[in-house]
C-alpha atoms as a PDB file:
ATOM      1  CA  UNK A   1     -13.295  13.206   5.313  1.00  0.00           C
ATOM      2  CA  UNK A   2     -11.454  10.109   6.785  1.00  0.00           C
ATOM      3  CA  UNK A   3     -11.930   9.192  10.233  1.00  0.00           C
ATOM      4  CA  UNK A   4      -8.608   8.310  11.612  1.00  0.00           C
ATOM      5  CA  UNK A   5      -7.843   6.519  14.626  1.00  0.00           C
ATOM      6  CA  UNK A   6      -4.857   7.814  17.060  1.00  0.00           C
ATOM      7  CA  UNK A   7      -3.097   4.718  15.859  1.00  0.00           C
ATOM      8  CA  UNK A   8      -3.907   5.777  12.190  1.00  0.00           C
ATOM      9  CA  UNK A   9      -2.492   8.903  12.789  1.00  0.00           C
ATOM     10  CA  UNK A  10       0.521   8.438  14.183  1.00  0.00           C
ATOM     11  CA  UNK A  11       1.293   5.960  12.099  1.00  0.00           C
ATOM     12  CA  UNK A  12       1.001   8.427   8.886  1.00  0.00           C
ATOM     13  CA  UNK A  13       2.771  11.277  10.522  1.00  0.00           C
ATOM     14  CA  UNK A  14       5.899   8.671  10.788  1.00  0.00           C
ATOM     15  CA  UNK A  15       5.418   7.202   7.116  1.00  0.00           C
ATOM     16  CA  UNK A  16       5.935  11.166   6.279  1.00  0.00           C
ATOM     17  CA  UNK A  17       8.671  11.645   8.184  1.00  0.00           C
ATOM     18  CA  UNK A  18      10.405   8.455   6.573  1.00  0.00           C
ATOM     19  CA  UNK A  19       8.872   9.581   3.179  1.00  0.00           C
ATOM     20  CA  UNK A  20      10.431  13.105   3.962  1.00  0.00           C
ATOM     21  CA  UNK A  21      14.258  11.755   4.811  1.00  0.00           C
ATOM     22  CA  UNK A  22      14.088   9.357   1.119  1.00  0.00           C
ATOM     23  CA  UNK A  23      13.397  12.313  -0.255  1.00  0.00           C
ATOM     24  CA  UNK A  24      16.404  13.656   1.288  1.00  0.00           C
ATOM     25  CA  UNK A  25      18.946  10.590   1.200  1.00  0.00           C
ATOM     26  CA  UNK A  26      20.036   8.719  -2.049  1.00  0.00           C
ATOM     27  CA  UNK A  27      18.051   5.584  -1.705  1.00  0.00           C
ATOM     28  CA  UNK A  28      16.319   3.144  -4.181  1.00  0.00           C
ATOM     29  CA  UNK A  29      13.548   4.907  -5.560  1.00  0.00           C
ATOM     30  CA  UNK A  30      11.561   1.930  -5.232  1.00  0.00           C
ATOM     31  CA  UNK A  31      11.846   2.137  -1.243  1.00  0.00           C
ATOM     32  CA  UNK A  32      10.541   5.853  -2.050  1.00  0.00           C
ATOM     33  CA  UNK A  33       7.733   5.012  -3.655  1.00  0.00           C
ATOM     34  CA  UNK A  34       6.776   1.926  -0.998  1.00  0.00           C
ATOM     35  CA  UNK A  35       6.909   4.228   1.760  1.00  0.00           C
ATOM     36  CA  UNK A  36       4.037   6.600  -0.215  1.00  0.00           C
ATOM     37  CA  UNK A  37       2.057   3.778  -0.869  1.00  0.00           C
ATOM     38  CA  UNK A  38       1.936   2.790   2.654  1.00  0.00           C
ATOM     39  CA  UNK A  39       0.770   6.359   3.509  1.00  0.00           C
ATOM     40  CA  UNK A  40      -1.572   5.888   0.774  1.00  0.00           C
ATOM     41  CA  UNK A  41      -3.041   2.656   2.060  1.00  0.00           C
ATOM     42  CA  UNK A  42      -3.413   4.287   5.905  1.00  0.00           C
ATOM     43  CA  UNK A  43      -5.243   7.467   4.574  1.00  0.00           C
ATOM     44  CA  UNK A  44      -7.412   5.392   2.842  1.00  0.00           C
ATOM     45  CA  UNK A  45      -8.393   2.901   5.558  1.00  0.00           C
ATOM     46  CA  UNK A  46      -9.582   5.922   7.171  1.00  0.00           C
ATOM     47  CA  UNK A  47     -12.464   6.349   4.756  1.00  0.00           C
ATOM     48  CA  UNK A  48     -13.759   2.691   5.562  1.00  0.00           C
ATOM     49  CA  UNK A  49     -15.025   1.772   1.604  1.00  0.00           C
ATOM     50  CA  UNK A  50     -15.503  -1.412   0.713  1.00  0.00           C
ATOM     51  CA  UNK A  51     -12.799  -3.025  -0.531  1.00  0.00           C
ATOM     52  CA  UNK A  52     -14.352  -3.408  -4.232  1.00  0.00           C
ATOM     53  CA  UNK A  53     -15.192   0.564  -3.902  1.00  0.00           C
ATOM     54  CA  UNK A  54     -11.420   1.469  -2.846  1.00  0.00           C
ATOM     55  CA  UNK A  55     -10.270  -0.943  -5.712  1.00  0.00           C
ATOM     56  CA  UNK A  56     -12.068   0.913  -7.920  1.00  0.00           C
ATOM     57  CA  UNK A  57     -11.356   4.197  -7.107  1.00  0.00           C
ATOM     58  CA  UNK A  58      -7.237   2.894  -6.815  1.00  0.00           C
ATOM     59  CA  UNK A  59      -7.536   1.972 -10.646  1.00  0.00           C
ATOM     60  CA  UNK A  60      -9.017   5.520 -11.446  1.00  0.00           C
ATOM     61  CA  UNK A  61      -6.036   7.178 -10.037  1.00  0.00           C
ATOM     62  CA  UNK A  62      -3.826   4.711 -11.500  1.00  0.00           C
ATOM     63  CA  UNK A  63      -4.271   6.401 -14.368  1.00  0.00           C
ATOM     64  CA  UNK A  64      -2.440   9.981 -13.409  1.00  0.00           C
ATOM     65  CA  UNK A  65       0.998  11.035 -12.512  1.00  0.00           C
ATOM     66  CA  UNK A  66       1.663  12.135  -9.067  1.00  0.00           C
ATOM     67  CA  UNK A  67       4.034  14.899  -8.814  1.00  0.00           C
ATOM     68  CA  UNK A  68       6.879  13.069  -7.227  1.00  0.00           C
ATOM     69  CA  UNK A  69      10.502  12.688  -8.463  1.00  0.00           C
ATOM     70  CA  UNK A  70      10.330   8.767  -8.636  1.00  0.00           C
ATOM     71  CA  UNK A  71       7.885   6.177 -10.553  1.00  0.00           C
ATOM     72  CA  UNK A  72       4.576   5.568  -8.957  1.00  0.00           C
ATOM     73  CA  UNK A  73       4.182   1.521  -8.527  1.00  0.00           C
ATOM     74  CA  UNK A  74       1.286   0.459  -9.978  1.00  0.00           C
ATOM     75  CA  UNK A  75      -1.737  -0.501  -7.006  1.00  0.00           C
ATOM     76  CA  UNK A  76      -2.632  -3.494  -8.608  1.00  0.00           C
ATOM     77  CA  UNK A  77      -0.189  -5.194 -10.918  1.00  0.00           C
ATOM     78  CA  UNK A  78      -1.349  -7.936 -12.998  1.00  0.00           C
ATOM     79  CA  UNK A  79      -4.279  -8.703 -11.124  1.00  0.00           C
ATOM     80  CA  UNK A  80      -7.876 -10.197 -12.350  1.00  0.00           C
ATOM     81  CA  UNK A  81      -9.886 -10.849  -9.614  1.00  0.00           C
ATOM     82  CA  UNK A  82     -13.351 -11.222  -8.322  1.00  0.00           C
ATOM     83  CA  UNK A  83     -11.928 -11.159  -4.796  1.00  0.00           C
ATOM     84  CA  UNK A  84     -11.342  -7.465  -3.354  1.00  0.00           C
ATOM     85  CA  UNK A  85      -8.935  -6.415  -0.565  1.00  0.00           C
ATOM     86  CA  UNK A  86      -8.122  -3.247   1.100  1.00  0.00           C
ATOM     87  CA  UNK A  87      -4.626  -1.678   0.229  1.00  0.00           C
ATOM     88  CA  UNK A  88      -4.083  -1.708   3.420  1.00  0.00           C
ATOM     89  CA  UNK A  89      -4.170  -5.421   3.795  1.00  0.00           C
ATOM     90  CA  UNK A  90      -2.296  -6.326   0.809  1.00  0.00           C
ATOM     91  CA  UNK A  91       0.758  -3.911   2.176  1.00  0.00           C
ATOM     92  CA  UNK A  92       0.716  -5.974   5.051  1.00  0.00           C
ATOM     93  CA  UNK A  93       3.231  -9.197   5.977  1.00  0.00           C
ATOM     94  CA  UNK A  94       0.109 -11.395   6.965  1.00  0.00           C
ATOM     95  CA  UNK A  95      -0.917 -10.651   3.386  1.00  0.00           C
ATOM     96  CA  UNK A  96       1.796 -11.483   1.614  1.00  0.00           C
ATOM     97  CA  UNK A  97       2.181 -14.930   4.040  1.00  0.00           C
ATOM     98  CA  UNK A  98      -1.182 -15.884   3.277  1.00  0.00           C
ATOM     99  CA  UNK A  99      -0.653 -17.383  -0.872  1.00  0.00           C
ATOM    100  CA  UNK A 100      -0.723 -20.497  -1.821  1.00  0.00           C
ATOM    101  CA  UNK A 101       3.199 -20.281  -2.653  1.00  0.00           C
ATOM    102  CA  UNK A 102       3.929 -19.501   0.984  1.00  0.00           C
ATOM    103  CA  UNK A 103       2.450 -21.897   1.914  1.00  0.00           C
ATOM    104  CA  UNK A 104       3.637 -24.850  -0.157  1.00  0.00           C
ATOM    105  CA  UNK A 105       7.025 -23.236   1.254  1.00  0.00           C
ATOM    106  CA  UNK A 106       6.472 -23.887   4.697  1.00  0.00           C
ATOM    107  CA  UNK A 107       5.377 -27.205   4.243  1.00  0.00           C
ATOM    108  CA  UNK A 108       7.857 -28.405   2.549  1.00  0.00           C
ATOM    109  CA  UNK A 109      10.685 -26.918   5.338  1.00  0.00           C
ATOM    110  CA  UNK A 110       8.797 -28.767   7.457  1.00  0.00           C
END
């Protein structure tokens, strides 16, 4: 069983509700999807696995189809690593700040 924080919690009864109203609304399907792997990522951090050990068990379900009206996006796309992070912190905007092309970005408006 996951141990979930109050924070943790909260936060996935609101990704639900905002997974719940896509489901309702005609939005991108993509946005759909995002939201569920968000609620994915904080149900998961509950369990605490190493990042390699969540990785791993990401890839095995990467192979099934959920039962949802829109395209599951792929955990891990194109990736070939040694280096292992927790869904969770790839969702996040630090995350996605942190690559060497961000960088080289904000350099150069500097």
């Amino acid at each position: 069983m996951p141990y979930l924080t109050v924070d943790q919690s909260s936060k996935i009864r609101s990704l639900v509700r905002q997974y719940q109203e896509a489901m309702r609304s005609p939005i991108e399907s993509s946005d759909a999807a995002d939201i569920l792997m968000r609620i994915d990522a904080t149900v998961l951090a509950g369990y605490r696995l190493p990042p390699k050990t969540e990785h791993q068990l990401l890839e095995w379900f990467g192979g099934f189809d959920r039962p949802a009206p829109h395209a599951h996006r792929e955990y891990f796309a194109d990736e070939d690593s040694d280096v292992f992070f927790s869904l969770s912190d790839r969702l996040s905007p630090d995350f996605k700040a942190a690559t060497a092309g961000e960088l080289l970005k904000r350099i150069s408006a500097s």
